[in-house]
N, C-alpha and C. Protein backbone atom coordinates (compact mmCIF):
# COMPACT_ATOMS: atom_id res chain seq x y z
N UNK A 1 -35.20 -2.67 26.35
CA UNK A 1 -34.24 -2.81 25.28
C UNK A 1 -33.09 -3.69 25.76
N UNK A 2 -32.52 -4.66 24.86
CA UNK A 2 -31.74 -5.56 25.20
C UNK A 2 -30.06 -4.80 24.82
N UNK A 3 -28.96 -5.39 25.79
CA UNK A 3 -27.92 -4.81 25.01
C UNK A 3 -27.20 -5.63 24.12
N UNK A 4 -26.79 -4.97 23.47
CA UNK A 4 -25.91 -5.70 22.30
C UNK A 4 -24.22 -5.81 23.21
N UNK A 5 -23.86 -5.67 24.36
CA UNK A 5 -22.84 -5.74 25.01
C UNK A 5 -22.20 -7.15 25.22
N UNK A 6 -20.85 -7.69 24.51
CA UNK A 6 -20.72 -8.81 24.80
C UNK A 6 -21.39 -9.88 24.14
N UNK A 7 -22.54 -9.68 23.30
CA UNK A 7 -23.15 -10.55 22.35
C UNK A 7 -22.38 -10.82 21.19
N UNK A 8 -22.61 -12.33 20.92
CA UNK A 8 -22.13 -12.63 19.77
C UNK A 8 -22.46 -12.07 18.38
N UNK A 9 -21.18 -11.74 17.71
CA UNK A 9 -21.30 -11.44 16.05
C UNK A 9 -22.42 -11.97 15.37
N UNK A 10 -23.14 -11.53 14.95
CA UNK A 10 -23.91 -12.60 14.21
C UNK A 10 -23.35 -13.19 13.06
N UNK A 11 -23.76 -14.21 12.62
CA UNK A 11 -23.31 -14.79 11.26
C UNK A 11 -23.46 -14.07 9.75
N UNK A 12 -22.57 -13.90 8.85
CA UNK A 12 -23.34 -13.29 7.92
C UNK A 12 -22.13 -13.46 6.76
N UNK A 13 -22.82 -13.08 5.44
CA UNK A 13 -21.80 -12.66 4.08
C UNK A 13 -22.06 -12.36 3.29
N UNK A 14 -21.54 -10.67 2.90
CA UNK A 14 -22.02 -9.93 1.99
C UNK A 14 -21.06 -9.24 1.00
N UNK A 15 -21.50 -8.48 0.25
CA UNK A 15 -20.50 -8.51 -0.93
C UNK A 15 -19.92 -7.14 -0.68
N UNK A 16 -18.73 -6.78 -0.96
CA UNK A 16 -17.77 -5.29 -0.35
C UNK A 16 -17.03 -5.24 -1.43
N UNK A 17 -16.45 -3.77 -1.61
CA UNK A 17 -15.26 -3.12 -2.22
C UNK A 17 -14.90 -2.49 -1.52
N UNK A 18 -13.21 -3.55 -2.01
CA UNK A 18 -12.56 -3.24 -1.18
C UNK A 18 -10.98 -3.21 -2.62
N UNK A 19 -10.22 -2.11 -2.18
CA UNK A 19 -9.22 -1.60 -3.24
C UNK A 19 -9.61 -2.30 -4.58
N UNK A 20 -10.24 -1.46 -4.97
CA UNK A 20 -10.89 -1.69 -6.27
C UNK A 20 -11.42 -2.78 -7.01
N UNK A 21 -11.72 -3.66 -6.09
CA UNK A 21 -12.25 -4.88 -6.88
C UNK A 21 -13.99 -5.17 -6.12
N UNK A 22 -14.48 -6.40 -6.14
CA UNK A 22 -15.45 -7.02 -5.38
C UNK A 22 -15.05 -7.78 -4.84
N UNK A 23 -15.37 -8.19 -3.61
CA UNK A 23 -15.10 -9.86 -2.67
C UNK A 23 -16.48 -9.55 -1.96
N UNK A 24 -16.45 -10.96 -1.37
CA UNK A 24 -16.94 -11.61 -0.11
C UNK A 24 -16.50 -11.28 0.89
N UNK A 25 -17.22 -10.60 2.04
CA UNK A 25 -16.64 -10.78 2.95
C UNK A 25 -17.86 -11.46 4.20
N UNK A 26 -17.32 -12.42 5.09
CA UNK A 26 -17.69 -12.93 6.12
C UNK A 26 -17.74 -13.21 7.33
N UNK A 27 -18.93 -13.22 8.49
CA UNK A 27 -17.92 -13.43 9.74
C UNK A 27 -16.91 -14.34 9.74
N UNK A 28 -16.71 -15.33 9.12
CA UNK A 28 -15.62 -15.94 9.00
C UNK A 28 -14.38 -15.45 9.20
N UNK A 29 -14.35 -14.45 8.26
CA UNK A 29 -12.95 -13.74 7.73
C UNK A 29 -12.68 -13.09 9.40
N UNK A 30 -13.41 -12.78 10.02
CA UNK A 30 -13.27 -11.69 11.24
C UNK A 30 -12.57 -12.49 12.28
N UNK A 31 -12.94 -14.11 12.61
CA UNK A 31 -12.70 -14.87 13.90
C UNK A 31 -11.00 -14.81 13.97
N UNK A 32 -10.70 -14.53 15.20
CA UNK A 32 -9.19 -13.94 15.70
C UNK A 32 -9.18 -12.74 15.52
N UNK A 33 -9.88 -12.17 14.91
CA UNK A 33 -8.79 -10.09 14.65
C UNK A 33 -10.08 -9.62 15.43
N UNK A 34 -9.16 -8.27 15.63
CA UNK A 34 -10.22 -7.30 15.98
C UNK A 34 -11.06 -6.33 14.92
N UNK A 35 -12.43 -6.17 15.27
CA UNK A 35 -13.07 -5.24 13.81
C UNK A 35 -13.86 -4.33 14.18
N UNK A 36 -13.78 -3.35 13.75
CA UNK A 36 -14.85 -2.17 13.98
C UNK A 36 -15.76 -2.37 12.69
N UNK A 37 -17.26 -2.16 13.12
CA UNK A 37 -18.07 -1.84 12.16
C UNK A 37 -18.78 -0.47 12.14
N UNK A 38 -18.94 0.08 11.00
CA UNK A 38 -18.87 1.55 10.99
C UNK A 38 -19.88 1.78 10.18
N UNK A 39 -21.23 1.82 10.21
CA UNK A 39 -22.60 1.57 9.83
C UNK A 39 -22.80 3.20 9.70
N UNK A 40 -23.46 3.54 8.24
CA UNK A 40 -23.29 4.67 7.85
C UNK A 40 -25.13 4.71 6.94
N UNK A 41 -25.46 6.28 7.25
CA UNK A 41 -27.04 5.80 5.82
C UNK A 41 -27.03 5.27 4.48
N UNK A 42 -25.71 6.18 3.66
CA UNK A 42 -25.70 6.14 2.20
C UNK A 42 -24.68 6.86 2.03
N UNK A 43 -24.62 6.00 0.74
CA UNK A 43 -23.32 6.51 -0.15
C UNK A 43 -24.02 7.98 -0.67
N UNK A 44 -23.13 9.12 -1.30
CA UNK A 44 -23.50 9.97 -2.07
C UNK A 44 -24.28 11.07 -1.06
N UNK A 45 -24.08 10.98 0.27
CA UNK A 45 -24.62 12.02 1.37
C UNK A 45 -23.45 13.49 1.89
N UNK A 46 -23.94 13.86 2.71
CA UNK A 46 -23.25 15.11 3.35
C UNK A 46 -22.65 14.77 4.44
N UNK A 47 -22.93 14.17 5.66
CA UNK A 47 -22.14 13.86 6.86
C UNK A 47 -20.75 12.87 6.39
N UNK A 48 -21.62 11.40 5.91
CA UNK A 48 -21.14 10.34 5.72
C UNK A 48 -19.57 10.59 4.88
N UNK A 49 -19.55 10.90 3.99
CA UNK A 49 -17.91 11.27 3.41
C UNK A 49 -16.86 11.77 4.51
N UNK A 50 -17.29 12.84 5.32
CA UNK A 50 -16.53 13.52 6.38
C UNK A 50 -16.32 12.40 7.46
N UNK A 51 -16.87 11.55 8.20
CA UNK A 51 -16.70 10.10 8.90
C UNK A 51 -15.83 9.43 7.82
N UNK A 52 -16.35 9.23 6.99
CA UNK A 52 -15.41 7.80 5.98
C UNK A 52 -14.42 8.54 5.80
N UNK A 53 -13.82 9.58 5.52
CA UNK A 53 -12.35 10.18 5.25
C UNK A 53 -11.98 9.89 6.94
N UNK A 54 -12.53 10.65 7.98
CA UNK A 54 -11.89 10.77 9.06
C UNK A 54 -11.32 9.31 9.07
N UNK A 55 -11.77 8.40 9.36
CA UNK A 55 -11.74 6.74 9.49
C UNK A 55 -10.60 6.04 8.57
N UNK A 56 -10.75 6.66 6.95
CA UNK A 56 -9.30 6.24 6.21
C UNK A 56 -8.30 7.13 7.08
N UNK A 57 -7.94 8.42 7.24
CA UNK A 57 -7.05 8.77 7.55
C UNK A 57 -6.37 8.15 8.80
N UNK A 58 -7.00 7.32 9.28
CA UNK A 58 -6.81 6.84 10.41
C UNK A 58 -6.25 5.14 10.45
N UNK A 59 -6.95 5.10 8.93
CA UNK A 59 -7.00 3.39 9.00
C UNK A 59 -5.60 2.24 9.58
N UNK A 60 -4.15 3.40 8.90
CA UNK A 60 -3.25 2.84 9.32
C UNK A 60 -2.96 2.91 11.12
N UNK A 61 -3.41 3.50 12.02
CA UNK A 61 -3.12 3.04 13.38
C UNK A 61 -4.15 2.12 13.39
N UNK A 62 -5.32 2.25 13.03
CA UNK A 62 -6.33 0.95 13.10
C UNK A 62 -5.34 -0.33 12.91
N UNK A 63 -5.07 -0.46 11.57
CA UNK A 63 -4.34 -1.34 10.91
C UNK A 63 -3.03 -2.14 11.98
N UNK A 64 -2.40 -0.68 12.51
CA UNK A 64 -0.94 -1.10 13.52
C UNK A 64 -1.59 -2.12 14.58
N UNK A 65 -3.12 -1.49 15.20
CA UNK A 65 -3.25 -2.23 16.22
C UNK A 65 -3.70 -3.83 16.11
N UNK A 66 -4.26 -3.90 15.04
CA UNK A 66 -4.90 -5.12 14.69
C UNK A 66 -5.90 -5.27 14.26
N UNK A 67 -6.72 -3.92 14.08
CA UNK A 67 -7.89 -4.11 13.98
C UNK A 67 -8.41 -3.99 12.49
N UNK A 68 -8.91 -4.17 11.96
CA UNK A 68 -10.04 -3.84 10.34
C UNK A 68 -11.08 -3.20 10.50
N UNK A 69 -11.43 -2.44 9.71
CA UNK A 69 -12.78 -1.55 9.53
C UNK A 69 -13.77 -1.81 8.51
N UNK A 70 -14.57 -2.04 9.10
CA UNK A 70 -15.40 -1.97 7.82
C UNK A 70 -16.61 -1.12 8.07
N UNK A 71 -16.64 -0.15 6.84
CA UNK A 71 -17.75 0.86 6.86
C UNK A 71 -19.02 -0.16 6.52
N UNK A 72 -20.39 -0.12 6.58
CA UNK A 72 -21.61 -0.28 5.66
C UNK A 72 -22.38 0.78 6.04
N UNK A 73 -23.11 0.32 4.74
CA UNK A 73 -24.33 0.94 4.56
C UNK A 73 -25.34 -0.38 3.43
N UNK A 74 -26.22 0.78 3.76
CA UNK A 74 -27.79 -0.33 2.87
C UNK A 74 -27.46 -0.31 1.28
N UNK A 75 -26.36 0.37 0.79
CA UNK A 75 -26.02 0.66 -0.36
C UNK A 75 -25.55 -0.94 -1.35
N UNK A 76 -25.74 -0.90 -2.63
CA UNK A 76 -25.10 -2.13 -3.06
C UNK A 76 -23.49 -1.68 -3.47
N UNK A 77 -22.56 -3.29 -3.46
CA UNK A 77 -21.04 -3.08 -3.86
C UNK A 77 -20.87 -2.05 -5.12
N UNK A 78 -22.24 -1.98 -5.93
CA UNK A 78 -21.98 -1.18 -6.98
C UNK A 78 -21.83 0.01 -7.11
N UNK A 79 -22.82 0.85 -5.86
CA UNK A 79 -23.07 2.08 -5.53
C UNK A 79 -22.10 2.15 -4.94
N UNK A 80 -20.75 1.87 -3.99
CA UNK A 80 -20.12 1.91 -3.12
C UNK A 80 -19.10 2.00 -4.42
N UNK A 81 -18.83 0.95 -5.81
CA UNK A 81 -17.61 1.40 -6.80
C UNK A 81 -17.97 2.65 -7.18
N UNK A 82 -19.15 3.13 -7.49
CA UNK A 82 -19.30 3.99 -7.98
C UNK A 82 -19.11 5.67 -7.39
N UNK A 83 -19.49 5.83 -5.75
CA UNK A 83 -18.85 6.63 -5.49
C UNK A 83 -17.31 6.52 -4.77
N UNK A 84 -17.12 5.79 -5.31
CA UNK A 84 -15.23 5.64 -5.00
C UNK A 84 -15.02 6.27 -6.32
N UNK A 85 -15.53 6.04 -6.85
CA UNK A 85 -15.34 6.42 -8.87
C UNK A 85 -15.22 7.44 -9.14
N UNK A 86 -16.44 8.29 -8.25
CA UNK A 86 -16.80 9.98 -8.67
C UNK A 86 -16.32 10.67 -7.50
N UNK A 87 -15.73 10.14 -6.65
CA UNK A 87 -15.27 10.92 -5.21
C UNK A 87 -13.53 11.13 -5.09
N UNK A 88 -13.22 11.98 -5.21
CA UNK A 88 -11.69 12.48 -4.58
C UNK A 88 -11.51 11.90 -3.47
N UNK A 89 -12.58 12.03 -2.37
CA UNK A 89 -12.67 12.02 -0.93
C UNK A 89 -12.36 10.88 -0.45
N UNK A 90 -13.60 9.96 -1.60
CA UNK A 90 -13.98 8.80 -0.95
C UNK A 90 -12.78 7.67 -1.42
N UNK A 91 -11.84 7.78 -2.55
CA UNK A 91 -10.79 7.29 -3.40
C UNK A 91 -9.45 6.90 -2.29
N UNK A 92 -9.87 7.97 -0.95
CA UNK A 92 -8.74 7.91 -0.16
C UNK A 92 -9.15 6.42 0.86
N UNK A 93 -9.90 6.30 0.94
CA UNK A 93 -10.47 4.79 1.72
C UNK A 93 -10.17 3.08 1.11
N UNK A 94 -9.34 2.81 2.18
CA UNK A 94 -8.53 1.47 2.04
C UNK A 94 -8.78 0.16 2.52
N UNK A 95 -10.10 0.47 3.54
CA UNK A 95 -10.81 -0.46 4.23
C UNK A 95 -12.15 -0.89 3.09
N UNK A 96 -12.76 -2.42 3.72
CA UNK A 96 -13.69 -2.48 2.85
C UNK A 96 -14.99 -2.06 3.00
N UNK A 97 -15.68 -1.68 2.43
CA UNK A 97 -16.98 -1.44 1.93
C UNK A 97 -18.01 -2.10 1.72
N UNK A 98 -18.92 -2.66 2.97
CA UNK A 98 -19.44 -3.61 2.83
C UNK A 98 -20.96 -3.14 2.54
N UNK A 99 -21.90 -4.33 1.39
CA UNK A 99 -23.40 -3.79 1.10
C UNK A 99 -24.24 -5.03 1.82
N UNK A 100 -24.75 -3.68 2.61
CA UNK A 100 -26.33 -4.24 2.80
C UNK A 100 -27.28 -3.96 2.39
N UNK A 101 -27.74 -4.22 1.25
CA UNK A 101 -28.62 -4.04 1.07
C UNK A 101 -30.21 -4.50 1.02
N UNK A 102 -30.15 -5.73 1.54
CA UNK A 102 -31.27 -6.56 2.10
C UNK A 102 -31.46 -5.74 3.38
N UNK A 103 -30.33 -5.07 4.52
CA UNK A 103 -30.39 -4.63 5.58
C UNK A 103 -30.31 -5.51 7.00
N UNK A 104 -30.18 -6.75 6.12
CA UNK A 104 -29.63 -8.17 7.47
C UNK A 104 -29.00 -7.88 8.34
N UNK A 105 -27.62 -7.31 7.94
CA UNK A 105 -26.39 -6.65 8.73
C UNK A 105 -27.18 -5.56 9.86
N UNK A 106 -27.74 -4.66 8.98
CA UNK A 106 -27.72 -3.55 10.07
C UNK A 106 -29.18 -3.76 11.21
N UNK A 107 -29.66 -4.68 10.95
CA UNK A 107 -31.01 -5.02 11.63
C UNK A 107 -30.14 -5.80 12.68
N UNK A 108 -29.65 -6.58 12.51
CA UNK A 108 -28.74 -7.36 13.37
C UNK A 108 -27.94 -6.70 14.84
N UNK A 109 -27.64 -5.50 13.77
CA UNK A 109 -26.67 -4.60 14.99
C UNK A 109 -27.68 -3.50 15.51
N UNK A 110 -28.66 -3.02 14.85
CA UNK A 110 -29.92 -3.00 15.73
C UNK A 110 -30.11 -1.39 15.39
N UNK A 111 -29.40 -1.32 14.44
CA UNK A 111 -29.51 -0.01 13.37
C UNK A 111 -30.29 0.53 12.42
N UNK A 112 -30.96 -0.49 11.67
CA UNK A 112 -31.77 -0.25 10.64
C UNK A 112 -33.23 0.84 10.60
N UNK A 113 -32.97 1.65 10.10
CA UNK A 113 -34.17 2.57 10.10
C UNK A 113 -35.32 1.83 8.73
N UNK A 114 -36.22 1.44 9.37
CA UNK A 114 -36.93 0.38 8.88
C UNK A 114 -37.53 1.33 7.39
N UNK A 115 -38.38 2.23 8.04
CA UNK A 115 -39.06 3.33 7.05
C UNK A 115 -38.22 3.94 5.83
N UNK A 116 -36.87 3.87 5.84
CA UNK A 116 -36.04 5.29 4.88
C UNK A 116 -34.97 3.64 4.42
N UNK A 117 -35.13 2.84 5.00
CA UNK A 117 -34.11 1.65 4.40
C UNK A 117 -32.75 2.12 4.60
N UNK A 118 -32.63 2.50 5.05
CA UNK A 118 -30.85 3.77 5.66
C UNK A 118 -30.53 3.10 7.45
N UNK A 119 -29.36 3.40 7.45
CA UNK A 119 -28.76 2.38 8.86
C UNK A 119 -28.52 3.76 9.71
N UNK A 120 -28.54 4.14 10.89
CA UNK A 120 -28.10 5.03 11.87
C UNK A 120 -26.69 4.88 12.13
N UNK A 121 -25.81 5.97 12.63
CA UNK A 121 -24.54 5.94 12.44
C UNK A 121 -24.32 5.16 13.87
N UNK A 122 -23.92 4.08 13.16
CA UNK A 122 -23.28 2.52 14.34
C UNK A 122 -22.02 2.48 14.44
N UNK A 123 -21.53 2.46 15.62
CA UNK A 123 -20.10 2.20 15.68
C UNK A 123 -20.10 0.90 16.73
N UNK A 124 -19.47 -0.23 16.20
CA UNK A 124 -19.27 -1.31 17.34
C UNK A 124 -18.04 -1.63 17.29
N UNK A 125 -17.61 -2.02 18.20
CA UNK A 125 -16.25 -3.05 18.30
C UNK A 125 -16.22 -4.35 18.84
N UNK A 126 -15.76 -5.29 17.49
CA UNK A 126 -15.72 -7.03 18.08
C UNK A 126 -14.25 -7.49 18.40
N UNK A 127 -14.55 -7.95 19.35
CA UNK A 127 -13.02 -8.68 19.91
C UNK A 127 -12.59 -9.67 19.13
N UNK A 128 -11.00 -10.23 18.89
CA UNK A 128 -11.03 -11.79 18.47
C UNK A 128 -11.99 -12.76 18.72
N UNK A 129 -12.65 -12.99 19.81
CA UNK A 129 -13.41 -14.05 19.94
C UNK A 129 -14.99 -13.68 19.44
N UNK A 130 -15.49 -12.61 18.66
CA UNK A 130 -16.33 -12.11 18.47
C UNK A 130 -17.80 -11.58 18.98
N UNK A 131 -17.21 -11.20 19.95
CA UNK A 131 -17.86 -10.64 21.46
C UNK A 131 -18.07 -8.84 21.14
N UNK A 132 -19.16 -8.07 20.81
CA UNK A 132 -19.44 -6.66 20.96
C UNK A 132 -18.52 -5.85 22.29
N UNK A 133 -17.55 -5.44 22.34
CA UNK A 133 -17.12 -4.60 23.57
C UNK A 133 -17.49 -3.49 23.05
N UNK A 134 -17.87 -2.87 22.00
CA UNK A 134 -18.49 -1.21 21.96
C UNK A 134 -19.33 -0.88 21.34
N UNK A 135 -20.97 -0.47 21.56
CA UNK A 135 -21.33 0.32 20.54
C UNK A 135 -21.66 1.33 20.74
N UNK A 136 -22.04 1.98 19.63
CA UNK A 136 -22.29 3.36 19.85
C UNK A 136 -23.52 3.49 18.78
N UNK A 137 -24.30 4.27 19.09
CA UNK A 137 -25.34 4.59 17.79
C UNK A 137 -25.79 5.86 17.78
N UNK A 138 -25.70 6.84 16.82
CA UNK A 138 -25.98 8.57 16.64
C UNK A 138 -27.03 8.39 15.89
N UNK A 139 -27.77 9.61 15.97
CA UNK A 139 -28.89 10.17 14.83
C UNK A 139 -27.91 10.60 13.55
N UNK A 140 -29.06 10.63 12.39
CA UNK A 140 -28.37 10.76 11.29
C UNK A 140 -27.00 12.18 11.14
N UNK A 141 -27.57 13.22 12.03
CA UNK A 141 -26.86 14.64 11.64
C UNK A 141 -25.34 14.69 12.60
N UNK A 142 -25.14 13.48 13.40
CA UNK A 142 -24.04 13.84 14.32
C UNK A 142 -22.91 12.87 13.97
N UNK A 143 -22.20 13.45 13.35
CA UNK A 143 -21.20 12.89 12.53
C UNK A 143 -20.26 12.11 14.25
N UNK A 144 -19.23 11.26 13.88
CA UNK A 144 -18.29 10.63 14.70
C UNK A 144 -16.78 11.05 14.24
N UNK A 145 -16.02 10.78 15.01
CA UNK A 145 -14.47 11.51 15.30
C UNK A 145 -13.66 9.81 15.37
N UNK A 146 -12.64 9.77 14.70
CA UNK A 146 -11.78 8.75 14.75
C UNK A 146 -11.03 8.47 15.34
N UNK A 147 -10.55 9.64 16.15
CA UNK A 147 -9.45 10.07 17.01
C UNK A 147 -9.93 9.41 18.37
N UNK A 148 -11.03 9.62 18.56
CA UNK A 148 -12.03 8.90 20.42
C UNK A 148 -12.08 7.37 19.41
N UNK A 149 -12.60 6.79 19.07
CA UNK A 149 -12.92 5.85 18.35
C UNK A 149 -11.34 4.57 19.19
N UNK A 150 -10.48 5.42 18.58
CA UNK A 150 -8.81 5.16 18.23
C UNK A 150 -8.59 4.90 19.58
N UNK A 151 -9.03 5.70 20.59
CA UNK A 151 -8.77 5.75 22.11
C UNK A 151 -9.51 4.62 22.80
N UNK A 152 -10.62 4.47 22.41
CA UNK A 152 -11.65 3.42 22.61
C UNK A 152 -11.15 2.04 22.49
N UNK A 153 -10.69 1.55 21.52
CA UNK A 153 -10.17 0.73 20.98
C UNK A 153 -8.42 -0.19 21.54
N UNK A 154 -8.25 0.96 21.72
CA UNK A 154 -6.99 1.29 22.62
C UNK A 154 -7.28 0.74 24.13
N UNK A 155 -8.38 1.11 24.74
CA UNK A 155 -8.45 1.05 25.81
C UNK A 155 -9.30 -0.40 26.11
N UNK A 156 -10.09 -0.51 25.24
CA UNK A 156 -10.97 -1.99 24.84
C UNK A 156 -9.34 -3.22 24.58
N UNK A 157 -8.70 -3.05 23.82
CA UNK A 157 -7.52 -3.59 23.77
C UNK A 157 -6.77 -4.26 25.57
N UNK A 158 -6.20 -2.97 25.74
CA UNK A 158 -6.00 -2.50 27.40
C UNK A 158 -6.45 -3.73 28.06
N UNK A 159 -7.54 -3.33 28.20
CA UNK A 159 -8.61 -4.40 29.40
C UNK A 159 -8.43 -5.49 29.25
N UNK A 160 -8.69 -6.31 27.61
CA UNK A 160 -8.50 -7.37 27.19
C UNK A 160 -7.23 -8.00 27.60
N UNK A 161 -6.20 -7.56 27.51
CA UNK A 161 -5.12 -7.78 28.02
C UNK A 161 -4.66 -7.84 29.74
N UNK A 162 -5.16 -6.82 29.90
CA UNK A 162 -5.47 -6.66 31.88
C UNK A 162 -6.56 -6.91 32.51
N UNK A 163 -7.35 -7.85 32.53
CA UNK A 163 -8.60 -8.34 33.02
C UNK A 163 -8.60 -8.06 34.12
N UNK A 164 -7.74 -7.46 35.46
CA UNK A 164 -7.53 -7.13 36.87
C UNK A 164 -7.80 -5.39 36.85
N UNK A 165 -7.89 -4.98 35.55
CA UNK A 165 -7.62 -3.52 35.54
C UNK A 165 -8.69 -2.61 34.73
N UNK A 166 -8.65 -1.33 35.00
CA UNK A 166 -10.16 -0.55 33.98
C UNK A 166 -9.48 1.10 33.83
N UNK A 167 -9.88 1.23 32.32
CA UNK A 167 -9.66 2.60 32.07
C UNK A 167 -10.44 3.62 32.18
N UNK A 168 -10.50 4.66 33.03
CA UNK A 168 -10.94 5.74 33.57
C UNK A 168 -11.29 6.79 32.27
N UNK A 169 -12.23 7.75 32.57
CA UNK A 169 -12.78 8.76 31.70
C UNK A 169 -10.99 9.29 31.25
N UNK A 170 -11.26 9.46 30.19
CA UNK A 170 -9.95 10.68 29.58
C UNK A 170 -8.91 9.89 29.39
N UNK A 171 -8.89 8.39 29.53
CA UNK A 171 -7.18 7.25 29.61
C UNK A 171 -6.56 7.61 28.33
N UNK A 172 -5.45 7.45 28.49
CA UNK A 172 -5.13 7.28 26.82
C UNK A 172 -3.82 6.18 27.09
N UNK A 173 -3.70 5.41 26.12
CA UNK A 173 -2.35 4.49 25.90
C UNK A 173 -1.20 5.09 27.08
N UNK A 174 -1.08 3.99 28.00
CA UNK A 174 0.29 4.67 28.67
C UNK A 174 -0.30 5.38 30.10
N UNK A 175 -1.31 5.74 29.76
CA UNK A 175 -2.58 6.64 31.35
C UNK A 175 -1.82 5.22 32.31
N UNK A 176 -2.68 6.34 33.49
CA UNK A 176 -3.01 5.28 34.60
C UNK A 176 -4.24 4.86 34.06
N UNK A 177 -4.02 3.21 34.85
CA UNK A 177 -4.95 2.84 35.16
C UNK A 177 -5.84 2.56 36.61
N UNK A 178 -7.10 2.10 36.56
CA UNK A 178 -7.43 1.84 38.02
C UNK A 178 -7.55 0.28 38.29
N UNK A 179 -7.46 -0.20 39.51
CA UNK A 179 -7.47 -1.71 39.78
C UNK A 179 -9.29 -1.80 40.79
N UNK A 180 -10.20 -2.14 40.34
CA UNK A 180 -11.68 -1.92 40.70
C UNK A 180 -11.13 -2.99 42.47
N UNK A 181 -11.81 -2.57 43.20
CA UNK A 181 -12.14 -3.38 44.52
C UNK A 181 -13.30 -4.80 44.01
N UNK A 182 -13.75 -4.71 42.95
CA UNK A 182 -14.53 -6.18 42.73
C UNK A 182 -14.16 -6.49 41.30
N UNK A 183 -14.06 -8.33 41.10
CA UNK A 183 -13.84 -8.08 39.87
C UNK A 183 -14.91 -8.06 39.05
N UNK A 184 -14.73 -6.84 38.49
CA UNK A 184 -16.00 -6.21 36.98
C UNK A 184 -15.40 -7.40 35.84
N UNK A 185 -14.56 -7.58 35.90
CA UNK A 185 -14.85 -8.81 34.33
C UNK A 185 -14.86 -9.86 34.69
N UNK A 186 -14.59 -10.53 35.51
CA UNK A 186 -14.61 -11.73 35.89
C UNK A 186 -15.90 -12.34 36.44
N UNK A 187 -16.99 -11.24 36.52
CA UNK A 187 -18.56 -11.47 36.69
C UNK A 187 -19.32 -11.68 35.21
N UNK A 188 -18.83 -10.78 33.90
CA UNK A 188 -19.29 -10.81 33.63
C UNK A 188 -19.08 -11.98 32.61
């Protein structure tokens, strides 16, 4: 298995809701910021709402740091207005909503459950220069926490900034850090 570590974004543009309308969105739009992609099965499920709330509630430190979120799923922009429409929950989400529904996107990030047409819960993080520094991928039943996510990101940040330096199990903003005896980024 190959890693997706450090690989380039792939190219792509698909259609999202995002505060109540439709757009485009593209890698384009992403080059310079930082973005989490937050690859989910379906709209109208049991785990998936409890992640997408955790993730809005959060969106504004996302937001402070620089970064954008974007949830998908295999769902179309329509299914995505629609449970924004019928959801209390989902009404609270400020980030966009991106559809795959061809499944380009999530085949790409190496998610796609080929058989059920549904994406595995993906979490990646792209740098400004659109380089993968994180993924993560769960089975359908193990929901994700925003709060580690937040720390992750934080600490992916960190490094980027201190290329001489690496954050240890448990860091948080402000931790020590460690200075490695070889340089780990400068190899890679």
């Amino acid at each position: 298995m190959e890693t997706i570590i450090n690989s380039q974004l792939p190219e792509f543009s698909v259609q999202a809701y995002h505060n109540g309308a439709f757009k485009t969105v593209s890698s384009d739009d992403l080059k310079g910021k930082w973005s989490i992609f937050f690859f989910y099965p379906a709209d109208f499920t049991f785990v998936c709402p409890t992640e997408l709330v955790d993730m809005a509630e959060k969106y504004n430190e996302f937001q402070a740091m620089g970064v954008e979120v974007y949830s998908v799923s295999t769902d179309t922009h329509f299914v995505h207005k629609a449970w924004h429409d019928a959801s209390e929950s989902i009404r609270k989400i400020n980030y966009p909503m991106l559809a795959d529904p061809t499944g380009k996107l999530c085949r790409a990030f190496g998610v796609m459950i080929e058989e059920a047409g549904l994406a595995y819960r993906g979490t990646f993080l792209v740098d400004p220069e659109g380089k993968i520094k994180l993924a993560e991928v769960s089975d359908l039943g193990i929901g994700r926490n925003a709060d580690e996510l937040l720390r992750k990101v934080e600490a992916a940040q960190f490094v980027a900034a201190n290329p001489n330096e690496v954050c240890p199990a448990k860091w948080k903003k402000g931790g020590e850090t460690l200075k490695p005896s070889i340089d780990l980024v400068g190899k890679i």
